[in-house]
C-alpha atoms as a PDB file:
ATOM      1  CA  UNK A   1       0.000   0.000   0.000  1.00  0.00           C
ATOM      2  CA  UNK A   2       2.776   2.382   0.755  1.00  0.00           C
ATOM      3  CA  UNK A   3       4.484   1.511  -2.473  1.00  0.00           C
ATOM      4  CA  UNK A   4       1.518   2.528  -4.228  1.00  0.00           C
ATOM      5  CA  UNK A   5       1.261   5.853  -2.425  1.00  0.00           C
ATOM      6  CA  UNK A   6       4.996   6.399  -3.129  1.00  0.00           C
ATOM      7  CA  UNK A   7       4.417   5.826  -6.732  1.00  0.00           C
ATOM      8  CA  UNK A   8       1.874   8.237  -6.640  1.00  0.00           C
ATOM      9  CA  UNK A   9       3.427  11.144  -5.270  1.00  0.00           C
ATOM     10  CA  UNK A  10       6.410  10.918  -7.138  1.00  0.00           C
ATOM     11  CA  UNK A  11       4.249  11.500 -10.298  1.00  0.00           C
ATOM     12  CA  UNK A  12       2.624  14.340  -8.575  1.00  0.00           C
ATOM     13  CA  UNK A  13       5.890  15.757  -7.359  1.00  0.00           C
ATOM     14  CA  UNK A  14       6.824  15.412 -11.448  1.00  0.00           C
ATOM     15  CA  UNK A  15       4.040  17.414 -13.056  1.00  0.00           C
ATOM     16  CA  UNK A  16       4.515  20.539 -10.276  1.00  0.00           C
ATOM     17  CA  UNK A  17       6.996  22.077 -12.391  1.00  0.00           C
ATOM     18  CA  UNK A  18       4.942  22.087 -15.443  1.00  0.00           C
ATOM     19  CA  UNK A  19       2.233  23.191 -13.664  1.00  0.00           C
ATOM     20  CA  UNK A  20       4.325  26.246 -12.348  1.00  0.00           C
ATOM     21  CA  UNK A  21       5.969  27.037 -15.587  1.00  0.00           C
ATOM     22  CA  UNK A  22       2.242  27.079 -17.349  1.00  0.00           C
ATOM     23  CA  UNK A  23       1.227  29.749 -14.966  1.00  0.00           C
ATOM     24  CA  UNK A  24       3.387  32.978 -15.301  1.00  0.00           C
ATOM     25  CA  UNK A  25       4.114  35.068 -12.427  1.00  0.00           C
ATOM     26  CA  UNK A  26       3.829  38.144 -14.555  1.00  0.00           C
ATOM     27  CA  UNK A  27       0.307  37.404 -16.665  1.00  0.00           C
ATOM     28  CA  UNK A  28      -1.024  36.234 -12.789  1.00  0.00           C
ATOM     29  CA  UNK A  29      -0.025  39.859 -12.040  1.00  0.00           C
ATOM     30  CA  UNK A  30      -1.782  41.475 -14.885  1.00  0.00           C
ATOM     31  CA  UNK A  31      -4.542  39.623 -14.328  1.00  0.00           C
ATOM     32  CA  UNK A  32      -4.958  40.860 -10.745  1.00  0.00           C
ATOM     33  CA  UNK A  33      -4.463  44.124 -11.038  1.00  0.00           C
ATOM     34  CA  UNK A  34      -6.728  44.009 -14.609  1.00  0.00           C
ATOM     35  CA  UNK A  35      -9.707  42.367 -11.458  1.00  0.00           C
ATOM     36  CA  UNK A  36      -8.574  44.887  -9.222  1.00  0.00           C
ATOM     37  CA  UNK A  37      -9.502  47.874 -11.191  1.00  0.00           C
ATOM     38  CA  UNK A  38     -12.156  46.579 -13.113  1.00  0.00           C
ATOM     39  CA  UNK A  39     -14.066  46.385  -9.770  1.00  0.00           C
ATOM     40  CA  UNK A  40     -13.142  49.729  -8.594  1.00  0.00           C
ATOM     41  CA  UNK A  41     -14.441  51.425 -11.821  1.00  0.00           C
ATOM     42  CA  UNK A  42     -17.668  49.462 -11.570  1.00  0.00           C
ATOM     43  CA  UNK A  43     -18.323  50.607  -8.076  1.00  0.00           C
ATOM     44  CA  UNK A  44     -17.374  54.185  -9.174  1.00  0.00           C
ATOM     45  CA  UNK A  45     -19.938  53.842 -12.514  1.00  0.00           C
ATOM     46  CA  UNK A  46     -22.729  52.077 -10.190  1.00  0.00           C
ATOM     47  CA  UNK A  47     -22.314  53.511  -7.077  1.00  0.00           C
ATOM     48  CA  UNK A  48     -21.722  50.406  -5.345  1.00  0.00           C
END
């Protein structure tokens, strides 16, 4: 049973890096700052 979890996490452990290289730090920070003042000029337009 523990072999089976071992396998299994080293496969995890494998795809992180891909995962992390897929999402760029800078486009996350675009993104955010895109949400951040997309909702401050709606509540300035609606008077939220």
């Amino acid at each position: 049973m523990l072999n089976n979890f071992n396998k299994n996490i080293k496969s995890y452990v494998k795809q992180l890096p891909n995962i992390n290289s897929f999402i760029n730090a800078k486009v996350g920070l675009y993104f955010g700052l895109v949400a951040y003042w997309g909702i401050i000029l709606f509540g300035t337009f609606f008077n939220i």
